[in-house]
PDB file of N, CA and C in Angstrom:
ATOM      1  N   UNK A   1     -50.540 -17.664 -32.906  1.00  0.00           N
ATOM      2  CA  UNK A   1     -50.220 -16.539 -32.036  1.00  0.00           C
ATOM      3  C   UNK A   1     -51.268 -15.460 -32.248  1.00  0.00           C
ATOM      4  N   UNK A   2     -51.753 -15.653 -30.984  1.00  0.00           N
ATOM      5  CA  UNK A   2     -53.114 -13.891 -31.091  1.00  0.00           C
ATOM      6  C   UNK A   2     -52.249 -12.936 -30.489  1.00  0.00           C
ATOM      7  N   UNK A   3     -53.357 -11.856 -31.312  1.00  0.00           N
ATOM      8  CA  UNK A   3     -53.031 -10.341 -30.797  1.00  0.00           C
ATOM      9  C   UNK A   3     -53.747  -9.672 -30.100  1.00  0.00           C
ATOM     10  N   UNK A   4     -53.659  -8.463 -28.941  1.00  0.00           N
ATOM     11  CA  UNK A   4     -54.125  -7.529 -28.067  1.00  0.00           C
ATOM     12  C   UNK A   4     -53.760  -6.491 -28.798  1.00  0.00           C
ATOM     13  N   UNK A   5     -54.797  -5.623 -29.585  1.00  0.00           N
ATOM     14  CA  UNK A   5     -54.330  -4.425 -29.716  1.00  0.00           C
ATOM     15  C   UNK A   5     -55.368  -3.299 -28.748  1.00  0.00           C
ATOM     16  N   UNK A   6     -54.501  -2.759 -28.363  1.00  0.00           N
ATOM     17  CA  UNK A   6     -54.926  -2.012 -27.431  1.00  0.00           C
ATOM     18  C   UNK A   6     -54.507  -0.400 -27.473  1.00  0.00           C
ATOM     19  N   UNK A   7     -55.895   0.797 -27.418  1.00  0.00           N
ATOM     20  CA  UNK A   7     -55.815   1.891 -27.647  1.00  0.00           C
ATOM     21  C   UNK A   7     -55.790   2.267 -29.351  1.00  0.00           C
ATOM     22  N   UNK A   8     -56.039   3.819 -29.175  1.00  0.00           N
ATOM     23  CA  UNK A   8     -56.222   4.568 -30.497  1.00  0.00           C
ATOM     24  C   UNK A   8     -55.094   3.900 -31.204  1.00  0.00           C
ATOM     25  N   UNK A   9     -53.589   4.047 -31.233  1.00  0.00           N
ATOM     26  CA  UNK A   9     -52.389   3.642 -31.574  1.00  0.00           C
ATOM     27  C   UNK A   9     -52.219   2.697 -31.782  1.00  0.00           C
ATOM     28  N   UNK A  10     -53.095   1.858 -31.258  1.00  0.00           N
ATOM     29  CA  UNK A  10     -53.130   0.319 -31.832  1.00  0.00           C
ATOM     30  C   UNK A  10     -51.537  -0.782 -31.474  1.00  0.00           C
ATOM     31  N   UNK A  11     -51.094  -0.566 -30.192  1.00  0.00           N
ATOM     32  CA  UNK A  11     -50.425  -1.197 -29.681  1.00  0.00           C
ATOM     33  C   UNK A  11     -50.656  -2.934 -29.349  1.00  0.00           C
ATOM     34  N   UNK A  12     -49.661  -3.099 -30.341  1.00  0.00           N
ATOM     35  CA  UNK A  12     -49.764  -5.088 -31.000  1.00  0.00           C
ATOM     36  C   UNK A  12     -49.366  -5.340 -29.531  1.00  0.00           C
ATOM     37  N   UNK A  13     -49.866  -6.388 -28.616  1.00  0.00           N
ATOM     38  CA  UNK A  13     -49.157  -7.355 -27.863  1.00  0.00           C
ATOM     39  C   UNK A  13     -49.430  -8.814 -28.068  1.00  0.00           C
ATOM     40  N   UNK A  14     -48.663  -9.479 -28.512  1.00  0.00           N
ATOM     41  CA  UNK A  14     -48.890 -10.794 -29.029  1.00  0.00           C
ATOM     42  C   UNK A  14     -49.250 -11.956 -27.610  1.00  0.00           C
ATOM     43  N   UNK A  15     -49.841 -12.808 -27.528  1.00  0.00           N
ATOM     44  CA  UNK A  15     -50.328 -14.150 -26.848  1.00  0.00           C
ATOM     45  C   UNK A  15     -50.979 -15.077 -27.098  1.00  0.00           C
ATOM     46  N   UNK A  16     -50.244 -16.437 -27.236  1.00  0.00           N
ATOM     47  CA  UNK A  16     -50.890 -17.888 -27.875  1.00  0.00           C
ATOM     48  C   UNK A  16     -52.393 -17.465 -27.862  1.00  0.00           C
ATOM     49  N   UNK A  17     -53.267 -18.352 -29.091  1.00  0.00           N
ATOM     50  CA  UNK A  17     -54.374 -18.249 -28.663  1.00  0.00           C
ATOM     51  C   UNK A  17     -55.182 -18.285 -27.545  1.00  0.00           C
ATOM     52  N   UNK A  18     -55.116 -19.795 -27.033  1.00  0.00           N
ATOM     53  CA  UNK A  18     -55.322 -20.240 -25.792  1.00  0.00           C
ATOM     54  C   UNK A  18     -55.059 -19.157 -24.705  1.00  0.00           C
ATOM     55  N   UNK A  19     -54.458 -18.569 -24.482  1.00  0.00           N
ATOM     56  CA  UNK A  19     -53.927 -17.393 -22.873  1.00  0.00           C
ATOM     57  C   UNK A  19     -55.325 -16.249 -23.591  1.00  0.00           C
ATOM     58  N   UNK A  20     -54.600 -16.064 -24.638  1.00  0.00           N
ATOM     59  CA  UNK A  20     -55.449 -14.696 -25.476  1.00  0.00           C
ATOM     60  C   UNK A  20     -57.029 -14.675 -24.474  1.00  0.00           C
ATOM     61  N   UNK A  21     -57.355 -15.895 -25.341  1.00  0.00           N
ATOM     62  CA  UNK A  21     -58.789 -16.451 -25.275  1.00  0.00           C
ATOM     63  C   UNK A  21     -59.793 -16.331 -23.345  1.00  0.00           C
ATOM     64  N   UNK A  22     -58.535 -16.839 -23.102  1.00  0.00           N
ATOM     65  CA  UNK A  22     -58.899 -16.753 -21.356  1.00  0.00           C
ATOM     66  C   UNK A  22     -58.389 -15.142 -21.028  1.00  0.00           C
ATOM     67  N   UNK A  23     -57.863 -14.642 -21.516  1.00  0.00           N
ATOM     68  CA  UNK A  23     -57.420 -13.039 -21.136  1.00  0.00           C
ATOM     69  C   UNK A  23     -59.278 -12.160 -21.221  1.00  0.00           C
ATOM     70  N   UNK A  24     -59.153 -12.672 -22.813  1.00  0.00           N
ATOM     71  CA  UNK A  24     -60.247 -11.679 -23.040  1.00  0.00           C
ATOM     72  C   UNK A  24     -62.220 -12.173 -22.225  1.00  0.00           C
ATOM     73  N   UNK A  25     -62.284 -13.386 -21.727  1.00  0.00           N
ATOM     74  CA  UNK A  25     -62.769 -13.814 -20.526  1.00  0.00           C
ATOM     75  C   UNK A  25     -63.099 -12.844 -19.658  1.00  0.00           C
ATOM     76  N   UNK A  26     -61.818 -12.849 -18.705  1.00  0.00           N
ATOM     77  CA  UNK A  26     -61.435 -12.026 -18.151  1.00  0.00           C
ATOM     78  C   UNK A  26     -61.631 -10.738 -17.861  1.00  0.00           C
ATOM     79  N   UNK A  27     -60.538 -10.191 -19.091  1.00  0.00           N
ATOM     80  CA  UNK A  27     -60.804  -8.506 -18.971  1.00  0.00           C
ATOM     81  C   UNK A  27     -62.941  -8.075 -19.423  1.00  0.00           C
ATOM     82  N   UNK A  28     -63.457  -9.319 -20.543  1.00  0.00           N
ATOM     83  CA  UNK A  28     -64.557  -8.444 -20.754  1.00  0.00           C
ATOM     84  C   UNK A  28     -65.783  -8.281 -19.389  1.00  0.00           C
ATOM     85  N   UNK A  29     -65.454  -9.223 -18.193  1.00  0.00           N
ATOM     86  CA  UNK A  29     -66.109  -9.338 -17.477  1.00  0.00           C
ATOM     87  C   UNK A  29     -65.765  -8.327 -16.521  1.00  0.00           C
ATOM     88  N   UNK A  30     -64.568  -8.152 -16.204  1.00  0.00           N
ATOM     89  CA  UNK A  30     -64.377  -6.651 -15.399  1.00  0.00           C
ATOM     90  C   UNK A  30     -64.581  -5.519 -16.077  1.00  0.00           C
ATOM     91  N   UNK A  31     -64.466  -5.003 -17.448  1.00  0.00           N
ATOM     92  CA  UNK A  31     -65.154  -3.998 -18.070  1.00  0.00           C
ATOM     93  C   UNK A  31     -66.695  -4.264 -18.079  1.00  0.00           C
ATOM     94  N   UNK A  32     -67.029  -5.073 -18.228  1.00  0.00           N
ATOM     95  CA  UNK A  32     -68.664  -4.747 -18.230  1.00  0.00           C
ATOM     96  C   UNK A  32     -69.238  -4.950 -17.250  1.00  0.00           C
ATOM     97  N   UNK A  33     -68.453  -4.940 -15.808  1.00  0.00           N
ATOM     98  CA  UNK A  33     -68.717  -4.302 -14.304  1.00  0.00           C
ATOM     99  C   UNK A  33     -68.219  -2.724 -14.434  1.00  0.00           C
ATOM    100  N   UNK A  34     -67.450  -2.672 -15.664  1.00  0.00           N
ATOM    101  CA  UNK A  34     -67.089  -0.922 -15.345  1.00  0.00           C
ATOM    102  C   UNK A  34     -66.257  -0.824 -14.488  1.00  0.00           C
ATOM    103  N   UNK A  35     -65.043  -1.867 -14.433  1.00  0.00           N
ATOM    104  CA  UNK A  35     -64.223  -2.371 -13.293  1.00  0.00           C
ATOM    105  C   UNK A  35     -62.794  -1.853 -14.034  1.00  0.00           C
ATOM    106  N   UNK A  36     -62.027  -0.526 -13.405  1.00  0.00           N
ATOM    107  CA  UNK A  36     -61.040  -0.322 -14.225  1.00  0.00           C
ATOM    108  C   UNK A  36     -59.429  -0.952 -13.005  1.00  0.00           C
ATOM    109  N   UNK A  37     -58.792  -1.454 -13.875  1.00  0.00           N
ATOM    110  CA  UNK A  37     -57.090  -2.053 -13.472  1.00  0.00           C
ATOM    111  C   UNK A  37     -56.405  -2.269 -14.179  1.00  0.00           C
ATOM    112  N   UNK A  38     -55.085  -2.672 -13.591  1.00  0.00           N
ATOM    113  CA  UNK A  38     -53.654  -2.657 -14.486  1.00  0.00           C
ATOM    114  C   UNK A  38     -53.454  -4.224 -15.311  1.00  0.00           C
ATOM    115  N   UNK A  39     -53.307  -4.438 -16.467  1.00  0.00           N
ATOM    116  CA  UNK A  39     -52.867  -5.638 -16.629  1.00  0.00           C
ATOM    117  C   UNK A  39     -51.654  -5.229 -17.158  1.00  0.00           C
ATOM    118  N   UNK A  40     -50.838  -6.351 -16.363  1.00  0.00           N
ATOM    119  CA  UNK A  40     -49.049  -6.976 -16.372  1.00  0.00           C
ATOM    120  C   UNK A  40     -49.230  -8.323 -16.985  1.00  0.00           C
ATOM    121  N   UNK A  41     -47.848  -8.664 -17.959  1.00  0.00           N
ATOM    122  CA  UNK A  41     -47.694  -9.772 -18.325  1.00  0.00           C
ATOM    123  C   UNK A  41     -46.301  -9.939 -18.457  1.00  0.00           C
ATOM    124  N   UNK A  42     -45.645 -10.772 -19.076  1.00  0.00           N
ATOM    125  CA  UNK A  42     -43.908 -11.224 -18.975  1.00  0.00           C
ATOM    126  C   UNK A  42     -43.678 -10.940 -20.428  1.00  0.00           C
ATOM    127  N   UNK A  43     -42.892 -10.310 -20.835  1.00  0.00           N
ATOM    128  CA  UNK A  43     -42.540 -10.125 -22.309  1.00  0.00           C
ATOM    129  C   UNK A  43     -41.301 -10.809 -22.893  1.00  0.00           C
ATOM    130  N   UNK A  44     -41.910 -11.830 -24.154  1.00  0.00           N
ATOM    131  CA  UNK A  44     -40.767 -12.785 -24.834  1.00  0.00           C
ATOM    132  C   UNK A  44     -39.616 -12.321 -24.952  1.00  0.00           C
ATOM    133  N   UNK A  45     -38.796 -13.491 -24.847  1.00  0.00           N
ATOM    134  CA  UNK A  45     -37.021 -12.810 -24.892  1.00  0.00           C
ATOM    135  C   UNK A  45     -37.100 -12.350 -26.298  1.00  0.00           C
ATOM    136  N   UNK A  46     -37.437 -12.005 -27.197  1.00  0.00           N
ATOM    137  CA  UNK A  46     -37.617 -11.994 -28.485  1.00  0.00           C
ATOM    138  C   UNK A  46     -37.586 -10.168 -28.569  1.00  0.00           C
ATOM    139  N   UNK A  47     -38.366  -9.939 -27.112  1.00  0.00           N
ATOM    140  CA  UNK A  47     -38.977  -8.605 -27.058  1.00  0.00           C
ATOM    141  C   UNK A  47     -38.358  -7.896 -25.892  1.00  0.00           C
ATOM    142  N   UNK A  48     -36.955  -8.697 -25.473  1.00  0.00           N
ATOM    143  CA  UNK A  48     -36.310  -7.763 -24.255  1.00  0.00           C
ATOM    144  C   UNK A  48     -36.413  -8.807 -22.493  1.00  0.00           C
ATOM    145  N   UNK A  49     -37.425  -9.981 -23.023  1.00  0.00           N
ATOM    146  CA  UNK A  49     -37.621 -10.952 -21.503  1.00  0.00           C
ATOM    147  C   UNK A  49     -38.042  -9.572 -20.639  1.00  0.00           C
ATOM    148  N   UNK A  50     -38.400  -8.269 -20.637  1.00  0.00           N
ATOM    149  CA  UNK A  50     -39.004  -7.582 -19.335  1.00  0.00           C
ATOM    150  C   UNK A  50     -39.995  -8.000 -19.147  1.00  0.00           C
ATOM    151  N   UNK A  51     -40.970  -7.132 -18.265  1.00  0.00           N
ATOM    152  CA  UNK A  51     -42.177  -6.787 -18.409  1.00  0.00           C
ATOM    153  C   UNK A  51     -43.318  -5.739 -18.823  1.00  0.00           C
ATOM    154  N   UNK A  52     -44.510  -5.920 -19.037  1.00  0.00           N
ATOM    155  CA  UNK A  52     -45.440  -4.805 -19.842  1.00  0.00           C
ATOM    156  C   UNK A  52     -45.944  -4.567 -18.832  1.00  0.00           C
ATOM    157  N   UNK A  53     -47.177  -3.561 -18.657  1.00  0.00           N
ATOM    158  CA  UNK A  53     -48.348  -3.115 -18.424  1.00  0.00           C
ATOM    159  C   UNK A  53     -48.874  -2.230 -18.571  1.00  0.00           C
ATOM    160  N   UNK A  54     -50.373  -2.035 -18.776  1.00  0.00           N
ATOM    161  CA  UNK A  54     -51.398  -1.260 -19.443  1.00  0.00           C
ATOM    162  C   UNK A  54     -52.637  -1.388 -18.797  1.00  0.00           C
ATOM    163  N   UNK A  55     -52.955   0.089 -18.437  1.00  0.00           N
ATOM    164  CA  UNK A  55     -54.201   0.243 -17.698  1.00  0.00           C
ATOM    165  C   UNK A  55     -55.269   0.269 -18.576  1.00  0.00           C
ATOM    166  N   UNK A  56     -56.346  -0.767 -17.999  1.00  0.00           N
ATOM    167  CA  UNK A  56     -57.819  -0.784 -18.583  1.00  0.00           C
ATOM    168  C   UNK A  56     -58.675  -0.341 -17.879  1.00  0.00           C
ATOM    169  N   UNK A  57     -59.721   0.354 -19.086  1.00  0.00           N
ATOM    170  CA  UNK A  57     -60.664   0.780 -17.887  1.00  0.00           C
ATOM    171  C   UNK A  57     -62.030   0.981 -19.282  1.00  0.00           C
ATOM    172  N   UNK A  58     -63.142   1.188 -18.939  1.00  0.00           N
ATOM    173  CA  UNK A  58     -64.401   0.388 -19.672  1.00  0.00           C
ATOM    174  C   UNK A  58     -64.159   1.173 -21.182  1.00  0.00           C
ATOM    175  N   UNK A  59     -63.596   2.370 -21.131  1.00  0.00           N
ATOM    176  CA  UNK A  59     -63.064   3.104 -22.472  1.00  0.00           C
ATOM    177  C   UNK A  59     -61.827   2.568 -23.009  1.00  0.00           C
ATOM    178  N   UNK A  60     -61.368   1.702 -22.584  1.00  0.00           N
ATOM    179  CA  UNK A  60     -60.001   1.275 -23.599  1.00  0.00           C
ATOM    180  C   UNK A  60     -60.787   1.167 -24.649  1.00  0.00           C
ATOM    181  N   UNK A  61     -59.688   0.930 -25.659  1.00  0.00           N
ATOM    182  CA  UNK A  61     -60.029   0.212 -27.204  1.00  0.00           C
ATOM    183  C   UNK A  61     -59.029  -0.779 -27.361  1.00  0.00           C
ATOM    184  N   UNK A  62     -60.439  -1.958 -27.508  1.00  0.00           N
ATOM    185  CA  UNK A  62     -59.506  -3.413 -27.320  1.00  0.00           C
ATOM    186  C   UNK A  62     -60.108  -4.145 -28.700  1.00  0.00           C
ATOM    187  N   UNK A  63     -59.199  -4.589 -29.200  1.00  0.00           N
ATOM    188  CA  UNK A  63     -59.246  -5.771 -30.676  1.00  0.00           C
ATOM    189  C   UNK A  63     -58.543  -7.003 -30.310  1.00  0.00           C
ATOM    190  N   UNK A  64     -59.301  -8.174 -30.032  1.00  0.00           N
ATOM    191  CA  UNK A  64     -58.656  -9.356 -30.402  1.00  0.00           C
ATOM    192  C   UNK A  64     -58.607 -10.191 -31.360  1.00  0.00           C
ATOM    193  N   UNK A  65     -57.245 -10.506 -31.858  1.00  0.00           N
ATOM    194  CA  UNK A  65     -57.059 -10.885 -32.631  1.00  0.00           C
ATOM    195  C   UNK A  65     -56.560 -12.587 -32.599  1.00  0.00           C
ATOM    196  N   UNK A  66     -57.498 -13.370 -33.257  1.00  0.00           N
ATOM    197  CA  UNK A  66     -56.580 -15.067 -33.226  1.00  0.00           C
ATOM    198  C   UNK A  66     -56.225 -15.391 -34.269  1.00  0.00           C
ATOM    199  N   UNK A  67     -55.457 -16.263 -34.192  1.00  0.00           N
ATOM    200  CA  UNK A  67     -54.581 -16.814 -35.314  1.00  0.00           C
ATOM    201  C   UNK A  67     -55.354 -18.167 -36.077  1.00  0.00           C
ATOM    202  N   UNK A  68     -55.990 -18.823 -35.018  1.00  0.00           N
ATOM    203  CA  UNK A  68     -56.982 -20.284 -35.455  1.00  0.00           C
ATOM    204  C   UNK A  68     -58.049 -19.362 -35.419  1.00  0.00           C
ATOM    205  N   UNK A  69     -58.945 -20.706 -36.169  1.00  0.00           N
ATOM    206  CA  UNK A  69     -60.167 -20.126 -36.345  1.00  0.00           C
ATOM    207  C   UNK A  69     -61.376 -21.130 -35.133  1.00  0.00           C
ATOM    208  N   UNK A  70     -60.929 -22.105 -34.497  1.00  0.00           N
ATOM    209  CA  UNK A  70     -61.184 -22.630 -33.265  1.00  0.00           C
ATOM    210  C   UNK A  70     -61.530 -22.196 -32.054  1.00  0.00           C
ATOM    211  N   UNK A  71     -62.568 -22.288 -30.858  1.00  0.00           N
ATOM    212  CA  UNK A  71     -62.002 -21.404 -29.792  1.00  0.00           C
ATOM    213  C   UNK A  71     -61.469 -22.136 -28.830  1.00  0.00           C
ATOM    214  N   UNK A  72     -60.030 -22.221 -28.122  1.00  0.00           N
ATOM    215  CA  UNK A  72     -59.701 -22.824 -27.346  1.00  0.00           C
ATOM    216  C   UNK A  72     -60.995 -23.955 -26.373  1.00  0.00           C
ATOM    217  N   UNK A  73     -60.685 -24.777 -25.618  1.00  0.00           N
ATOM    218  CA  UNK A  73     -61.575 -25.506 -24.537  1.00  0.00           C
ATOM    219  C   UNK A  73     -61.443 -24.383 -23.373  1.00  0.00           C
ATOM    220  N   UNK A  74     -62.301 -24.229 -21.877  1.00  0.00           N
ATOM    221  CA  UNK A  74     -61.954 -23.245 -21.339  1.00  0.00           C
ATOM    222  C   UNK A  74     -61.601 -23.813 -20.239  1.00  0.00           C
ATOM    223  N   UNK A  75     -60.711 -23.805 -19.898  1.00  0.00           N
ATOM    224  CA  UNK A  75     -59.941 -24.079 -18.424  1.00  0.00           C
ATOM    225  C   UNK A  75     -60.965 -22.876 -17.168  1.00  0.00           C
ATOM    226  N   UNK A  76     -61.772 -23.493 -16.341  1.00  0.00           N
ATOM    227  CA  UNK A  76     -62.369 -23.101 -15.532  1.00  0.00           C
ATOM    228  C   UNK A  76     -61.081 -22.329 -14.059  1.00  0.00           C
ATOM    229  N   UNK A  77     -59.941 -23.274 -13.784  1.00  0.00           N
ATOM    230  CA  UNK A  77     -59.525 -23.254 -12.914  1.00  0.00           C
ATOM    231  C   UNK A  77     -58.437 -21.973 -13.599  1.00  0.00           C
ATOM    232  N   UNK A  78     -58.420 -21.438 -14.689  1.00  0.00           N
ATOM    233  CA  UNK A  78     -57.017 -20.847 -15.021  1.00  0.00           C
ATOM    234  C   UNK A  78     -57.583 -19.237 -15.212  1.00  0.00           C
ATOM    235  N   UNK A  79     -59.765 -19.434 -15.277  1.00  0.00           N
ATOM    236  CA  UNK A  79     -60.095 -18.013 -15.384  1.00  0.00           C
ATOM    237  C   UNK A  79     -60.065 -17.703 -14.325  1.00  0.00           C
ATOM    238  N   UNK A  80     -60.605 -18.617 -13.206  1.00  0.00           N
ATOM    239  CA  UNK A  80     -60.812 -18.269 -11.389  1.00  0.00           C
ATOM    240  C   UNK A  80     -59.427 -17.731 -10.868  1.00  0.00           C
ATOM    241  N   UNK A  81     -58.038 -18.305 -11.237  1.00  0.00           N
ATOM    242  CA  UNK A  81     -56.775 -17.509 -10.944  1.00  0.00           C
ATOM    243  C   UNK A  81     -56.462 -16.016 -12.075  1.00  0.00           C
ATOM    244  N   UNK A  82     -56.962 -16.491 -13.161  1.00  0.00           N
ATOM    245  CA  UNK A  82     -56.841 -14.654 -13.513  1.00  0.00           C
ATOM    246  C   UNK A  82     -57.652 -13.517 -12.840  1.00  0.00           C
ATOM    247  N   UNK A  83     -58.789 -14.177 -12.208  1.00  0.00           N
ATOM    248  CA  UNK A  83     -60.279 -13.487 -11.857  1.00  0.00           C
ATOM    249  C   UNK A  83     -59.673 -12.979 -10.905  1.00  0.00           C
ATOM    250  N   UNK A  84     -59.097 -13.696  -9.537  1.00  0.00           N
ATOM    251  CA  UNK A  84     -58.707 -13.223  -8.409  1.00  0.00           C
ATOM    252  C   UNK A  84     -57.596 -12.235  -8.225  1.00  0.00           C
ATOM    253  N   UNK A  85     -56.276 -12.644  -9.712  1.00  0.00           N
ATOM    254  CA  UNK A  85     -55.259 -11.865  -9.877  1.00  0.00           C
ATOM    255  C   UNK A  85     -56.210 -10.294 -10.187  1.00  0.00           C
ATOM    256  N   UNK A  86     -56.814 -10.256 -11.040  1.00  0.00           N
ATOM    257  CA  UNK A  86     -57.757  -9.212 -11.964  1.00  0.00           C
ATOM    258  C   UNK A  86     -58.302  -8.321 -10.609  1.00  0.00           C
ATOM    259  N   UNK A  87     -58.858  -9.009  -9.617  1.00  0.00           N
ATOM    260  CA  UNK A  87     -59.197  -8.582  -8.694  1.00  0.00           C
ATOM    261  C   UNK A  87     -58.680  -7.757  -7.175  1.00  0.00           C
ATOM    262  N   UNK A  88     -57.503  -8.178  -7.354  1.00  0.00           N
ATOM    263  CA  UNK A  88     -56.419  -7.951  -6.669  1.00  0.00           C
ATOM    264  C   UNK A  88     -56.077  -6.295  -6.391  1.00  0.00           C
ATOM    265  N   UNK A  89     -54.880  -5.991  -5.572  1.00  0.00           N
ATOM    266  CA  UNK A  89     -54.872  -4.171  -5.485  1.00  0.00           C
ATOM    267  C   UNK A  89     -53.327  -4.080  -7.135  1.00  0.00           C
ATOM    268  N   UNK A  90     -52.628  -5.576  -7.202  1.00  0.00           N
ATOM    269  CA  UNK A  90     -51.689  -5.592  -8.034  1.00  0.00           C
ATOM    270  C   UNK A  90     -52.403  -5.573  -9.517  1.00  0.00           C
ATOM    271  N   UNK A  91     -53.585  -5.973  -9.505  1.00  0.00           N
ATOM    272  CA  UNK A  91     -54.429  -5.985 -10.815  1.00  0.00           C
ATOM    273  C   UNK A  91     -53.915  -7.626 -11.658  1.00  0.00           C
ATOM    274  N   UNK A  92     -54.637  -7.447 -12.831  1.00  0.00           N
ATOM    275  CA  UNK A  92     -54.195  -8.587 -13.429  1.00  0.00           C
ATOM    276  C   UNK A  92     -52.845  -9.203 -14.035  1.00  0.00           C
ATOM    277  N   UNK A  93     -52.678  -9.973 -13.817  1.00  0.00           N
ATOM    278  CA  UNK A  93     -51.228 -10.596 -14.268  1.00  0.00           C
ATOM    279  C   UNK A  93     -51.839 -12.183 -14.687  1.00  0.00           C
ATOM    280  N   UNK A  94     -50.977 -11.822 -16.327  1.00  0.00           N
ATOM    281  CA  UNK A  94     -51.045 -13.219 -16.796  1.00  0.00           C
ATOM    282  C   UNK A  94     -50.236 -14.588 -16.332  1.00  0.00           C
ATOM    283  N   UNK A  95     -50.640 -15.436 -15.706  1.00  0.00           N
ATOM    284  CA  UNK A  95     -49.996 -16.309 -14.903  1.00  0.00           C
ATOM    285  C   UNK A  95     -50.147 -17.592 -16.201  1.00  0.00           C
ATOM    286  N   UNK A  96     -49.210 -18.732 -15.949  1.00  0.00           N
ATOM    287  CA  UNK A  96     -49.194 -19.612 -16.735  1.00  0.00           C
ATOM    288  C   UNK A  96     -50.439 -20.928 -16.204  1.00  0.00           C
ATOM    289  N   UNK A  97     -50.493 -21.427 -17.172  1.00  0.00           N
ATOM    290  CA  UNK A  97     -52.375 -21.828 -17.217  1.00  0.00           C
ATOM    291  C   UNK A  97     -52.075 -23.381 -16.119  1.00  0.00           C
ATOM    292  N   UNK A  98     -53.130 -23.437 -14.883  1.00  0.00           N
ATOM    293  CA  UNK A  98     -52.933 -24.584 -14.241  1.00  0.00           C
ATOM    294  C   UNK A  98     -52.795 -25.547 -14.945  1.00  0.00           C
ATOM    295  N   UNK A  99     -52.792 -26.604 -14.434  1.00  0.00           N
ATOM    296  CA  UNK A  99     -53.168 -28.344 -14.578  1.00  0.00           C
ATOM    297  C   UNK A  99     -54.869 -28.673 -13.950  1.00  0.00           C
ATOM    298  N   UNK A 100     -55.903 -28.744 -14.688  1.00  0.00           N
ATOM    299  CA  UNK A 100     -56.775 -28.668 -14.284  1.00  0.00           C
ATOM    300  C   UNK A 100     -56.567 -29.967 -13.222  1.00  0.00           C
ATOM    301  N   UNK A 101     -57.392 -29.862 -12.395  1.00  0.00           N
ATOM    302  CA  UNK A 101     -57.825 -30.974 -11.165  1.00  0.00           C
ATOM    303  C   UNK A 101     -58.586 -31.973 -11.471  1.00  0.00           C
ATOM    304  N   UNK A 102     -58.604 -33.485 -11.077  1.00  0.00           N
ATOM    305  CA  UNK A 102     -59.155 -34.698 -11.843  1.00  0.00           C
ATOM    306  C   UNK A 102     -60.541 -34.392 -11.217  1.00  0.00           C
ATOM    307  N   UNK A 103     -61.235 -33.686 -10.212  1.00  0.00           N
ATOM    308  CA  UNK A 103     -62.651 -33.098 -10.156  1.00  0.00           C
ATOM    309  C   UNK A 103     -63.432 -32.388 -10.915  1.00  0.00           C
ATOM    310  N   UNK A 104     -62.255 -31.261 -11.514  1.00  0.00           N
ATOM    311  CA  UNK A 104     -63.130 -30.348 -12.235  1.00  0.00           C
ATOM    312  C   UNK A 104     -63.266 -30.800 -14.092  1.00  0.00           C
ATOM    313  N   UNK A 105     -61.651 -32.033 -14.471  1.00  0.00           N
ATOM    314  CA  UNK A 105     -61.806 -32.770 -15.563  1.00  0.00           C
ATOM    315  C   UNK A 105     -63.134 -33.551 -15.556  1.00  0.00           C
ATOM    316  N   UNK A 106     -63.603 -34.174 -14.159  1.00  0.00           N
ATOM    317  CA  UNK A 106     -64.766 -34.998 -14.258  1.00  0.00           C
ATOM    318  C   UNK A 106     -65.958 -34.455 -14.636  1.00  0.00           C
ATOM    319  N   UNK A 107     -66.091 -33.280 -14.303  1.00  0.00           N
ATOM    320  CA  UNK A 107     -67.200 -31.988 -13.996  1.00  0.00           C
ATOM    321  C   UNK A 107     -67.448 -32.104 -15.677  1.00  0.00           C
ATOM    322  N   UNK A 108     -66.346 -31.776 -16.460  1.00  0.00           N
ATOM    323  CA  UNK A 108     -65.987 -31.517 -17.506  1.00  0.00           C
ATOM    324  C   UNK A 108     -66.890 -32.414 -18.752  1.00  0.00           C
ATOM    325  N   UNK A 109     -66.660 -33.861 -18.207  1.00  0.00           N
ATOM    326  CA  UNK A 109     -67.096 -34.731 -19.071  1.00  0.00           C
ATOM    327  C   UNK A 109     -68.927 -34.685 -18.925  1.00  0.00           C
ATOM    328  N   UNK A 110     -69.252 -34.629 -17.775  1.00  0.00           N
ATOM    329  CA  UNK A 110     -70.770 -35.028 -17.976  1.00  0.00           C
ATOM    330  C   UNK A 110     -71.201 -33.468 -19.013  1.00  0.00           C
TER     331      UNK A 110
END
């Protein structure tokens, strides 16, 4: 289980490595367009089952934290749906990771 800490205060939000890994993808490529939006995600029943969100913008203060010392494989098809969510007027929302496509698995191997 990785961590998002985010801001001076250092606000823990926990996410499997794997999501983490494709999050921070993600968010570092719209900050280093200087690209500021909202990220939403679903919060564990552990933590209330609501939801979060927290505005980024190229001044956040972001720490990621993983739990392995591995870096996930990267699911191409699961950054292109965060990219577009990220892109969106709703901003980013962590969506649960496709089933890659037996094209882009093939892509994969050569």
């Amino acid at each position: 289980m990785g961590t998002l800490l985010y801001g001076n205060q250092g606000i823990v939000i926990n996410f499997d490595d794997r999501a983490l890994t494709h999050l921070q993808i993600v968010i570092s490529t719209k900050l280093r367009r200087r690209e500021s939006f909202i990220f939403t995600w679903s919060d564990s029943a552990d933590e209330g089952s609501g939801r979060s969100a927290i505005w980024l913008d190229p001044t956040s203060t972001l720490h990621y934290r993983y739990f392995g010392s591995r870096t996930p494989a990267i699911n191409r098809e699961w950054i292109e749906a965060l990219m577009l969510s990220a892109n969106s007027t709703g901003g980013l929302v962590l969506i649960a990771e496709p089933v890659p496509s037996p094209i882009t698995t093939a892509k994969m191997r050569r």
